[in-house]
PDB file of N, CA and C in Angstrom:
ATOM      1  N   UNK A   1    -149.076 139.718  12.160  1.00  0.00           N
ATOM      2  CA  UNK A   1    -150.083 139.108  13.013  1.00  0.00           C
ATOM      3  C   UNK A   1    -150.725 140.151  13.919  1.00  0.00           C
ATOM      4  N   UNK A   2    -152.027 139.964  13.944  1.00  0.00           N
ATOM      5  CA  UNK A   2    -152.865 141.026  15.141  1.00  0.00           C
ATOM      6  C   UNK A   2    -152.102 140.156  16.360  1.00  0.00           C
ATOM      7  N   UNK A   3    -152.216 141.561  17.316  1.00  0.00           N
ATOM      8  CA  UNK A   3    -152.177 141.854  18.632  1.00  0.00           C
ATOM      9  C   UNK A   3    -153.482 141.631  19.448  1.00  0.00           C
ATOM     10  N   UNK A   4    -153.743 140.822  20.062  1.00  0.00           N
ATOM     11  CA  UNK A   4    -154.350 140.816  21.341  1.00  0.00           C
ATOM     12  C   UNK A   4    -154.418 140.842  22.715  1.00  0.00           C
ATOM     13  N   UNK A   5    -155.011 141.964  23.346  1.00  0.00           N
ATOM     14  CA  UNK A   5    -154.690 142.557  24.567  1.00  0.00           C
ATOM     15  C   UNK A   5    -155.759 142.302  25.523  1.00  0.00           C
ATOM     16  N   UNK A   6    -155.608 142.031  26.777  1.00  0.00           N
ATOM     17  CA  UNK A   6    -156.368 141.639  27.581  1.00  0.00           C
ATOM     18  C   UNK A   6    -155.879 142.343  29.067  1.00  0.00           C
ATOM     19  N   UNK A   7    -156.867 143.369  29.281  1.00  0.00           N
ATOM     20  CA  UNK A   7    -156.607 143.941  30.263  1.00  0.00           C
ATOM     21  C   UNK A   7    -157.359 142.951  31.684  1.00  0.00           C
ATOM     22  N   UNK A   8    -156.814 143.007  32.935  1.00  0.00           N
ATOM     23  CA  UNK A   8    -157.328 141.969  34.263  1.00  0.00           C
ATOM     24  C   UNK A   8    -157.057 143.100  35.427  1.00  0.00           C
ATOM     25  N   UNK A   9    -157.603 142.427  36.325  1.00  0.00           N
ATOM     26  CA  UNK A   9    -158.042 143.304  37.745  1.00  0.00           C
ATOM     27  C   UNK A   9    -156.593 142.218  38.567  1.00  0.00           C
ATOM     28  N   UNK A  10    -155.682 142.868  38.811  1.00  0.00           N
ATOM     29  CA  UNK A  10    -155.111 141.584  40.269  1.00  0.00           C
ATOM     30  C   UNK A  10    -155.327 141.679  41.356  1.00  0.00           C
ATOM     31  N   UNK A  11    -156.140 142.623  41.784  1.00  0.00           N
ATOM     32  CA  UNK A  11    -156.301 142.834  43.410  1.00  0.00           C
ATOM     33  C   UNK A  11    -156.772 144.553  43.817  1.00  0.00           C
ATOM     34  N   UNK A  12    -157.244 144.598  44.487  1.00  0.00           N
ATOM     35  CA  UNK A  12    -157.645 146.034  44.582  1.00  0.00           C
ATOM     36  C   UNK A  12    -157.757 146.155  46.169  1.00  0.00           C
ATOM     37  N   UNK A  13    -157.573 147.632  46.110  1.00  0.00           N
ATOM     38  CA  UNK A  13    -157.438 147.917  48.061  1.00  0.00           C
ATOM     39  C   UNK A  13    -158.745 148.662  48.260  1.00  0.00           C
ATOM     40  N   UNK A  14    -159.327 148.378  49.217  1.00  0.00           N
ATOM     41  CA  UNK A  14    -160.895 148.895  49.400  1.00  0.00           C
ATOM     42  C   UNK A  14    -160.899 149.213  50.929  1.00  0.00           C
ATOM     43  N   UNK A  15    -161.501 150.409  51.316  1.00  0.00           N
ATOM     44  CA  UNK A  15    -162.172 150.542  52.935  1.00  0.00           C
ATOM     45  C   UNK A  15    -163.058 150.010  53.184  1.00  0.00           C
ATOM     46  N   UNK A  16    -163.047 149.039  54.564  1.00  0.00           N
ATOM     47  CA  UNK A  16    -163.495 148.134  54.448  1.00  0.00           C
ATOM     48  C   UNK A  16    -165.077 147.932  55.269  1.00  0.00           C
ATOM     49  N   UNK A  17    -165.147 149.659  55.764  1.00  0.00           N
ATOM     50  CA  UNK A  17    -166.771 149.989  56.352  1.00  0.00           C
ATOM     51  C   UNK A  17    -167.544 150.527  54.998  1.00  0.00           C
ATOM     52  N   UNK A  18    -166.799 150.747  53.949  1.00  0.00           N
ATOM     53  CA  UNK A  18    -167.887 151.291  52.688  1.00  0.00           C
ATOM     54  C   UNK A  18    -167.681 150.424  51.773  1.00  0.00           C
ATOM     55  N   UNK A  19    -166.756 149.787  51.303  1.00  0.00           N
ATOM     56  CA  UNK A  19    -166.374 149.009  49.942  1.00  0.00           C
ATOM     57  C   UNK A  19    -165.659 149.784  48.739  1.00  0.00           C
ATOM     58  N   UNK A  20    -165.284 151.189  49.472  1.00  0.00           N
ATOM     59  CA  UNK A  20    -164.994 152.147  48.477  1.00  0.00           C
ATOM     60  C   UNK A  20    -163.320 151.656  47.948  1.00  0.00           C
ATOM     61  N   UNK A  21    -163.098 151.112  46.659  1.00  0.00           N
ATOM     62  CA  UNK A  21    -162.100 150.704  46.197  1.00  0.00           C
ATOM     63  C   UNK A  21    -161.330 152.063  45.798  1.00  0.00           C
ATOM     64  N   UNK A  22    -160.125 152.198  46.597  1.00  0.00           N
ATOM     65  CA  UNK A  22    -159.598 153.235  46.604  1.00  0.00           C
ATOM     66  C   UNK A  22    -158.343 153.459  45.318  1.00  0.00           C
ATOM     67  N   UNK A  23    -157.911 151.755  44.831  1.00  0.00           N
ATOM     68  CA  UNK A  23    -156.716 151.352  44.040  1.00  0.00           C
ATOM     69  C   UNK A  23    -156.798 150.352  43.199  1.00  0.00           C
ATOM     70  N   UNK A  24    -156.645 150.003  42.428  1.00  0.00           N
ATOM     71  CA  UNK A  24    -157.039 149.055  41.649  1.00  0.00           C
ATOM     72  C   UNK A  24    -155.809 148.868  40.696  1.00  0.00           C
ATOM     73  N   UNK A  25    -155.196 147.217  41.303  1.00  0.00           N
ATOM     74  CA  UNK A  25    -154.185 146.662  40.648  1.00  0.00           C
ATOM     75  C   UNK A  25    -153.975 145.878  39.269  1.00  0.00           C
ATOM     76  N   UNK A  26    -153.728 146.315  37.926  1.00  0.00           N
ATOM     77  CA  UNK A  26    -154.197 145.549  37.256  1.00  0.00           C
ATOM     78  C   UNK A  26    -153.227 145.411  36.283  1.00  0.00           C
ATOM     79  N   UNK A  27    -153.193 144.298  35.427  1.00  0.00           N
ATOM     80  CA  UNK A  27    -152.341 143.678  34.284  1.00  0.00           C
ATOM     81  C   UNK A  27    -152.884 144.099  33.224  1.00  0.00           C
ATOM     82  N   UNK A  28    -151.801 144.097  31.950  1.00  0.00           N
ATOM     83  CA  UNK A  28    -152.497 144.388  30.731  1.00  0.00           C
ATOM     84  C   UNK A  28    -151.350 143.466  29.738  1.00  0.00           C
ATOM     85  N   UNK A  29    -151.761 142.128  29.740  1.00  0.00           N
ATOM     86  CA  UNK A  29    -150.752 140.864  28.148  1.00  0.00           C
ATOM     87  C   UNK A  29    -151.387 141.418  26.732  1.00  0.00           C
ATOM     88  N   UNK A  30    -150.090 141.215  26.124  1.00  0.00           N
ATOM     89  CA  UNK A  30    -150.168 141.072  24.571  1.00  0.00           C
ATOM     90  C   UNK A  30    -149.808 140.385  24.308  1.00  0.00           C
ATOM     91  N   UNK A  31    -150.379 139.580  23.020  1.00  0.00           N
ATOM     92  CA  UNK A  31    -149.962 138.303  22.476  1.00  0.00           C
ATOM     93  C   UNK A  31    -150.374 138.023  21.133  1.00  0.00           C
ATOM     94  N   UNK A  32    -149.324 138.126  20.373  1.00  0.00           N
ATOM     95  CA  UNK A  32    -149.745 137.737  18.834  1.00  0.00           C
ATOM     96  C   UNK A  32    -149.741 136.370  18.146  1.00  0.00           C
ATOM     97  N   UNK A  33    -149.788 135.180  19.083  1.00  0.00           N
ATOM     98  CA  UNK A  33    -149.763 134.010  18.737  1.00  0.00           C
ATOM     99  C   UNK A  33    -148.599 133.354  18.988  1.00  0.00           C
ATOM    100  N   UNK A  34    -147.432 134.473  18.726  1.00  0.00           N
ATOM    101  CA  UNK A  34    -146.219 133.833  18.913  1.00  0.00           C
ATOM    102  C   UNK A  34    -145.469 134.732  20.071  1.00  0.00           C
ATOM    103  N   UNK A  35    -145.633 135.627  20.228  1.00  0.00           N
ATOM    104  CA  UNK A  35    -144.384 136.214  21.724  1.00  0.00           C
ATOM    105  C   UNK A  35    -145.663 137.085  21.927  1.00  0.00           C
ATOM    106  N   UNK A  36    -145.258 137.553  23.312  1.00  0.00           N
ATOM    107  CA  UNK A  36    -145.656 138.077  24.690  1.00  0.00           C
ATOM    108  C   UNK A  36    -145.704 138.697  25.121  1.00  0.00           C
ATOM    109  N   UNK A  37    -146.340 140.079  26.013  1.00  0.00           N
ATOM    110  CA  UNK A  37    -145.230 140.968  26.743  1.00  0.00           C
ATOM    111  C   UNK A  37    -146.738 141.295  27.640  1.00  0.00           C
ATOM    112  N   UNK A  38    -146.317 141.848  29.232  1.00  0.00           N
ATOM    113  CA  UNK A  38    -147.269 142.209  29.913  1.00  0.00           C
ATOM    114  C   UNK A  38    -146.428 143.273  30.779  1.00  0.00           C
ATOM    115  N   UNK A  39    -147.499 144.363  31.565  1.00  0.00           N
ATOM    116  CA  UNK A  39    -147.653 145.343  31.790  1.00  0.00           C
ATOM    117  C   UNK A  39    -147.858 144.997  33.412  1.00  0.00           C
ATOM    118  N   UNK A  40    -147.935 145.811  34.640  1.00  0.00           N
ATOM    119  CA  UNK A  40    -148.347 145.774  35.613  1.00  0.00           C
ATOM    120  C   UNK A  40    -148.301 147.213  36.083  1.00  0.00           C
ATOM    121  N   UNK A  41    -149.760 147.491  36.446  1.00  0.00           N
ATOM    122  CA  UNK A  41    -149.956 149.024  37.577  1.00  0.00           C
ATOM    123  C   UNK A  41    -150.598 149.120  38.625  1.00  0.00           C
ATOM    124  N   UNK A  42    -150.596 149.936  39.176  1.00  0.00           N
ATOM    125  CA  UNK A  42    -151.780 150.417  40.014  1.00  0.00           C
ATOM    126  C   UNK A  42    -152.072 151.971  39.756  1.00  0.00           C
ATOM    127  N   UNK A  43    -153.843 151.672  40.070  1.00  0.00           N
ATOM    128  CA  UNK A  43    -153.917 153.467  39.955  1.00  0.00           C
ATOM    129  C   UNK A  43    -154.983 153.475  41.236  1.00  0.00           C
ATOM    130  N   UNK A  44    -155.066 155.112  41.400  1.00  0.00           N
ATOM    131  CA  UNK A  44    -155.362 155.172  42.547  1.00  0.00           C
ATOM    132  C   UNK A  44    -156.972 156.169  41.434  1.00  0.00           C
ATOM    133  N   UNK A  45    -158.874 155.563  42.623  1.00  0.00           N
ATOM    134  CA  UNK A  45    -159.490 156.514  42.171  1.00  0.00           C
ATOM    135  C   UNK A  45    -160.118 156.913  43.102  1.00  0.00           C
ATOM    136  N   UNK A  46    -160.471 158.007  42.617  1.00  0.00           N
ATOM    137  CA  UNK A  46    -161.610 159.169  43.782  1.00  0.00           C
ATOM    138  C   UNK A  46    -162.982 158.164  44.101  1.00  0.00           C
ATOM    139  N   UNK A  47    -163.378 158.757  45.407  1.00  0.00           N
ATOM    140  CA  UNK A  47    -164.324 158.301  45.810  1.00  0.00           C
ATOM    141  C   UNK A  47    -165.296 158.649  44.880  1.00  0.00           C
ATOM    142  N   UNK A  48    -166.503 156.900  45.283  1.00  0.00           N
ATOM    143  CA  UNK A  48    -167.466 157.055  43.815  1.00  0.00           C
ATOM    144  C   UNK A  48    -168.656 158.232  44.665  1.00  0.00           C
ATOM    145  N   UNK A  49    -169.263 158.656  43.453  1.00  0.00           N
ATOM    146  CA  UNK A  49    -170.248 159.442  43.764  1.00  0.00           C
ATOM    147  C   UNK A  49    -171.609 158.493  44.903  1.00  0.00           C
ATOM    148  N   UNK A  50    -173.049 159.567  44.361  1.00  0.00           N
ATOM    149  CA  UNK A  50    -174.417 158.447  44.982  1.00  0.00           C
ATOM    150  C   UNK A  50    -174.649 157.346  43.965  1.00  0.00           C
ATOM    151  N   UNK A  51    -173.682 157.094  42.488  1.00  0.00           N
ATOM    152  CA  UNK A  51    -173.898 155.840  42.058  1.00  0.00           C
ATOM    153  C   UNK A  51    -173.088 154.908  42.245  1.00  0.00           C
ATOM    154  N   UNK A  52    -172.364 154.729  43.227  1.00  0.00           N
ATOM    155  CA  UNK A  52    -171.486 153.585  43.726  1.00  0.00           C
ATOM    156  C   UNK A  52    -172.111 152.408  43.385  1.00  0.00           C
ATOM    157  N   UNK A  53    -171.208 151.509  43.174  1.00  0.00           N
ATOM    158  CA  UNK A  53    -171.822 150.393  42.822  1.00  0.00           C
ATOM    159  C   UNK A  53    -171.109 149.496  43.981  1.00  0.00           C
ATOM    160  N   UNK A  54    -172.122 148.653  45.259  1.00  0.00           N
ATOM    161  CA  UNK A  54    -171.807 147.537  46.119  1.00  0.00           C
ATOM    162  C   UNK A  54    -170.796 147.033  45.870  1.00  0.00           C
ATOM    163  N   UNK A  55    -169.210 146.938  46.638  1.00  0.00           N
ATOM    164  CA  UNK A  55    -168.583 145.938  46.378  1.00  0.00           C
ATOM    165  C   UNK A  55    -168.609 144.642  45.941  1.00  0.00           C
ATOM    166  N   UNK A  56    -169.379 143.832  46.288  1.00  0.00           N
ATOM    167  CA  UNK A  56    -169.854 142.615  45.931  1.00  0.00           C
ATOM    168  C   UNK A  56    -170.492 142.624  44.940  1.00  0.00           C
ATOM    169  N   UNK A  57    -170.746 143.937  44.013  1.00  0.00           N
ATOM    170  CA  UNK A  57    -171.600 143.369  42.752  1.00  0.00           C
ATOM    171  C   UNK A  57    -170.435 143.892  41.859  1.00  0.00           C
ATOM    172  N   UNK A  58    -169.224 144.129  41.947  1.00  0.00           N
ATOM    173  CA  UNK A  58    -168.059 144.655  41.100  1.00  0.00           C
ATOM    174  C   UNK A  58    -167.984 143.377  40.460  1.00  0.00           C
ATOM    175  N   UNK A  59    -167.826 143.421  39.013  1.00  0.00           N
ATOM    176  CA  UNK A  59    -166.909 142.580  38.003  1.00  0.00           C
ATOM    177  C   UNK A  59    -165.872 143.198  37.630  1.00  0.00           C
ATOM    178  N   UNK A  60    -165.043 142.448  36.964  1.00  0.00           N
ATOM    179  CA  UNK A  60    -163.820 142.024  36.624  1.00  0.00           C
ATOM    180  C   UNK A  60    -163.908 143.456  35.109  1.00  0.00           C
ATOM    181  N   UNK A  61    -165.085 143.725  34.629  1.00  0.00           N
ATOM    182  CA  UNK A  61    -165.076 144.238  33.288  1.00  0.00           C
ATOM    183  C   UNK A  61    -165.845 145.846  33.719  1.00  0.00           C
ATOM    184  N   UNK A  62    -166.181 145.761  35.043  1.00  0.00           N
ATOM    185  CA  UNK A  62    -166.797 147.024  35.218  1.00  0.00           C
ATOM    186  C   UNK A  62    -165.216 147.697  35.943  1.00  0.00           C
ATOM    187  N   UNK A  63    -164.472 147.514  36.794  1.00  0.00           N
ATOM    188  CA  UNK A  63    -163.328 147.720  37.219  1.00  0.00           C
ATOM    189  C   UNK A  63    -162.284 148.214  35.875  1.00  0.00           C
ATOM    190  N   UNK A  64    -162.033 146.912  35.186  1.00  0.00           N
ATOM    191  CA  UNK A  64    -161.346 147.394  34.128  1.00  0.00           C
ATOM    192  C   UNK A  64    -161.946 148.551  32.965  1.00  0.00           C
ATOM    193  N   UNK A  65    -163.307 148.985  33.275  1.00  0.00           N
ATOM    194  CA  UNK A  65    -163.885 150.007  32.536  1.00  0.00           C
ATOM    195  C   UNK A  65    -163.503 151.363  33.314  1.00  0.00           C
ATOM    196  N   UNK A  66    -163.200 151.209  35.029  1.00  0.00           N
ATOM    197  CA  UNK A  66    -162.990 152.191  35.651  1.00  0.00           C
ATOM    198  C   UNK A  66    -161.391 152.778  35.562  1.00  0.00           C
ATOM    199  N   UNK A  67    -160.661 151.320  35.020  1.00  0.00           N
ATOM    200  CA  UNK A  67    -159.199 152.008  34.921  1.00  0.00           C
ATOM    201  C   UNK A  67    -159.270 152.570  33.593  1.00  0.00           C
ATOM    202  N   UNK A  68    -160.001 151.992  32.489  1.00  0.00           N
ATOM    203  CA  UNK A  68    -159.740 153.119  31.482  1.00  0.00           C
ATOM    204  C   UNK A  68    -160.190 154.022  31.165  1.00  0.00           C
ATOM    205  N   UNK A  69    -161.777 154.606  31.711  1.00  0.00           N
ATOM    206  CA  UNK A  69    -162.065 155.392  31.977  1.00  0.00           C
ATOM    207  C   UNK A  69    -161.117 156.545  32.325  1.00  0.00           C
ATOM    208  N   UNK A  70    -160.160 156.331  33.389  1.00  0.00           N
ATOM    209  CA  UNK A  70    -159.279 157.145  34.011  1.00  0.00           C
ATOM    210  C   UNK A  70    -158.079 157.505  33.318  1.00  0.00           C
ATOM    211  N   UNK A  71    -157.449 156.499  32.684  1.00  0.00           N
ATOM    212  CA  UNK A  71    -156.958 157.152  31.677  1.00  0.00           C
ATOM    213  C   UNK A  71    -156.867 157.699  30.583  1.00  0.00           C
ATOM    214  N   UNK A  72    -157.952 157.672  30.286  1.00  0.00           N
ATOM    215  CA  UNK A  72    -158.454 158.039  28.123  1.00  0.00           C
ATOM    216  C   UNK A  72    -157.543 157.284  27.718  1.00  0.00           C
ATOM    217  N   UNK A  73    -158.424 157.538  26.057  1.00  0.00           N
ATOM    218  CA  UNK A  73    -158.465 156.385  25.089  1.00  0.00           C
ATOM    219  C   UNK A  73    -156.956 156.736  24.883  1.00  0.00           C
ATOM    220  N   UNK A  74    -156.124 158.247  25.176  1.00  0.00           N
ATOM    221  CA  UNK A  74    -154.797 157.817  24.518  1.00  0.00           C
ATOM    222  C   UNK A  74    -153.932 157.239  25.125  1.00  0.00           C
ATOM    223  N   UNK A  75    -153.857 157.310  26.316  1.00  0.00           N
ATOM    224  CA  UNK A  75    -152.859 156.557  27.607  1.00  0.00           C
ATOM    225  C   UNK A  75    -153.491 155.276  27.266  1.00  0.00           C
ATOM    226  N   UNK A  76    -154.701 154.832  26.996  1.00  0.00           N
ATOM    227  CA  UNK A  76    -154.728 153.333  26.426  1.00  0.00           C
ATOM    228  C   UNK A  76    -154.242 152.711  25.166  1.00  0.00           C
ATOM    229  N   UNK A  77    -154.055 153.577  24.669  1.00  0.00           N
ATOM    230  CA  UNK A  77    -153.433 153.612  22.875  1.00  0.00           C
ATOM    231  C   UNK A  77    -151.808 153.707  22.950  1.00  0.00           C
ATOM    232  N   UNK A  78    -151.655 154.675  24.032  1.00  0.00           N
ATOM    233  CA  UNK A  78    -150.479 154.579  24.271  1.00  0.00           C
ATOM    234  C   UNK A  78    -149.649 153.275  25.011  1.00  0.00           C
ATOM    235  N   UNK A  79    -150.059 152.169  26.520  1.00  0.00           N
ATOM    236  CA  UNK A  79    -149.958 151.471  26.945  1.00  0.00           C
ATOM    237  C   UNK A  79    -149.486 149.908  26.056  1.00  0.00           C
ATOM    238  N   UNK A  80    -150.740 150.246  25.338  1.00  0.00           N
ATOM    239  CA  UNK A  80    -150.628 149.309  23.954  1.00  0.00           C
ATOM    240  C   UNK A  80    -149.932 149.121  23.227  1.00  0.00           C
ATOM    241  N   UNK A  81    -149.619 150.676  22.851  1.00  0.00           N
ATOM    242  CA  UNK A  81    -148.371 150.660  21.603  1.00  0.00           C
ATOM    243  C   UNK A  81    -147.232 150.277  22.653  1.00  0.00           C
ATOM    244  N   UNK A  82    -147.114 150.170  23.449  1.00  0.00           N
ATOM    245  CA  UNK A  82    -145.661 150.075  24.216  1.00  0.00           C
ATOM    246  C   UNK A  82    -145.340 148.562  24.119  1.00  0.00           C
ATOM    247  N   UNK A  83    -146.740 147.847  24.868  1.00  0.00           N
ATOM    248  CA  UNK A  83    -146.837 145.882  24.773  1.00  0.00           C
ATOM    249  C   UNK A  83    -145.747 145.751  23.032  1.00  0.00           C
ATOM    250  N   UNK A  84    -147.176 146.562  22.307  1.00  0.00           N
ATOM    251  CA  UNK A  84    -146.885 146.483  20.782  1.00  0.00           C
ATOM    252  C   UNK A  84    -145.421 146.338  20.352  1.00  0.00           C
ATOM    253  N   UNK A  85    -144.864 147.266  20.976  1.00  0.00           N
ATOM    254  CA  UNK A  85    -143.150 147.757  20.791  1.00  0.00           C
ATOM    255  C   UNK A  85    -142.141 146.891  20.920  1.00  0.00           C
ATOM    256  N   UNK A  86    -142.691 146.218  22.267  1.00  0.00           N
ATOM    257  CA  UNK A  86    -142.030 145.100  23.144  1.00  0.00           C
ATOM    258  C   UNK A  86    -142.296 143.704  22.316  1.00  0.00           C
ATOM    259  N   UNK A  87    -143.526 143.077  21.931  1.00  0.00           N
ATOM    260  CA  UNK A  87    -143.176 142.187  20.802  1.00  0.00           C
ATOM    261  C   UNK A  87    -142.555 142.912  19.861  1.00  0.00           C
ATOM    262  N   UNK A  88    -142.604 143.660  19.235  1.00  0.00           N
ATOM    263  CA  UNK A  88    -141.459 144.281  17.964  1.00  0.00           C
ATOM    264  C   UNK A  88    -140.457 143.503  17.790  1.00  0.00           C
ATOM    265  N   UNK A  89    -140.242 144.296  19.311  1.00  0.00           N
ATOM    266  CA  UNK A  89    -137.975 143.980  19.456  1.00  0.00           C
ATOM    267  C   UNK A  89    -138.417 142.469  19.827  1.00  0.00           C
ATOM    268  N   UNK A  90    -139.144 141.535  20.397  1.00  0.00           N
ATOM    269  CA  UNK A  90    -138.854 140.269  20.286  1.00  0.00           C
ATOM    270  C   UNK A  90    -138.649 139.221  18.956  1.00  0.00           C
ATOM    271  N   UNK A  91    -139.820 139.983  17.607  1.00  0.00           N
ATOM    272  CA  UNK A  91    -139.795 139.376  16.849  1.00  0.00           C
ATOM    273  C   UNK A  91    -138.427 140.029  16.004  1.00  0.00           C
ATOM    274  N   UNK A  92    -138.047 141.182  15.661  1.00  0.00           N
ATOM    275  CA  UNK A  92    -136.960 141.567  15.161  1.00  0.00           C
ATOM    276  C   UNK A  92    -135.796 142.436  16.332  1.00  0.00           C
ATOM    277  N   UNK A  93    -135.109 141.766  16.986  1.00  0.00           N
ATOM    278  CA  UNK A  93    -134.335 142.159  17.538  1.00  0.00           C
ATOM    279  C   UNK A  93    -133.504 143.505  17.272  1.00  0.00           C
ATOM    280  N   UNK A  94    -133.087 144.677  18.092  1.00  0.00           N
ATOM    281  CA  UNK A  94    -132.394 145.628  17.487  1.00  0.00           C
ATOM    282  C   UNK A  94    -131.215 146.126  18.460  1.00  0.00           C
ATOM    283  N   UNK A  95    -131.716 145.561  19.706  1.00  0.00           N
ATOM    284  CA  UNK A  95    -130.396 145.271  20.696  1.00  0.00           C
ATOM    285  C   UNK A  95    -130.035 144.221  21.578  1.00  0.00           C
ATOM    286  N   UNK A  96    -128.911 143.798  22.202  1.00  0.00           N
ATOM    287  CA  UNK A  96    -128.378 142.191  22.342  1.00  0.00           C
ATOM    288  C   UNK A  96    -127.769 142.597  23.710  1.00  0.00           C
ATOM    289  N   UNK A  97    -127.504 141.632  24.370  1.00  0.00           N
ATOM    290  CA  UNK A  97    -126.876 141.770  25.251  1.00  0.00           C
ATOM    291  C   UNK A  97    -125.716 140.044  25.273  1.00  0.00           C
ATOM    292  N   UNK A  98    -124.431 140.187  26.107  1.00  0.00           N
ATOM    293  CA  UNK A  98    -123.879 139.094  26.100  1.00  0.00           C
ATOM    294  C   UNK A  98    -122.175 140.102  25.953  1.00  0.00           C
ATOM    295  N   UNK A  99    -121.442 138.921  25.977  1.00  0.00           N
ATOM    296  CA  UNK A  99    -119.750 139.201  25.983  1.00  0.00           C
ATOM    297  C   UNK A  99    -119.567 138.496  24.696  1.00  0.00           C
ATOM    298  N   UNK A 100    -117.989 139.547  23.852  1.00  0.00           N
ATOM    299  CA  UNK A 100    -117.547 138.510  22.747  1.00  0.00           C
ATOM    300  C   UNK A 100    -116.875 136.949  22.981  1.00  0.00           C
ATOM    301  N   UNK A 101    -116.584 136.879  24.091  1.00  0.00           N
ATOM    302  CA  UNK A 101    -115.695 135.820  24.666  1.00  0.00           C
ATOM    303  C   UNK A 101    -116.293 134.843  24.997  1.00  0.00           C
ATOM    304  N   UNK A 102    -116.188 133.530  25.365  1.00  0.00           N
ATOM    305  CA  UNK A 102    -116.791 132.258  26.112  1.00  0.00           C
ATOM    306  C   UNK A 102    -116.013 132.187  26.809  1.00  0.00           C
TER     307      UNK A 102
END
């Protein structure tokens, strides 16, 4: 089954005389129909140049363009394969936890 990934914004820390978003908190779920797995970070970015874009005109898809921007395509390839990994071991298990005893 394909993997589908959906990267989200949860909150971001901004100064609050410029709008300059200094951090940006965000999730990244995978989900192949049947199991799950999600991610949580924060990254921290440099102040924007003279094309800042108004706090109030930030979306949800221009933000999440700024976190991957920051990391390249392989830390995103990489992030992925990890979700990826994590359904793996859900759908075929390869380690257990528990006691032999009741």
């Amino acid at each position: 089954m394909a993997i589908a990934y959906q990267w989200s914004v949860a909150n971001m820390d901004r100064t609050l005389s410029n709008g300059y978003v200094g951090t940006v908190h965000y999730t990244i779920s995978a989900d192949d129909g049947t199991y799950a797995s999600s991610a949580y970070g924060s990254l921290g970015l440099e102040p924007p140049g003279d094309d800042a874009i108004p706090y109030a005109l930030l979306t949800p898809e221009i933000v999440i363009d700024w976190v991957k921007d920051k990391f390249g395509p392989e830390k995103v390839a990489e992030i992925e394969a990890a979700l990826a990994e994590q359904i793996s071991q859900q759908r075929t298990p390869t380690t257990g936890t528990g006691l032999p005893w009741s």
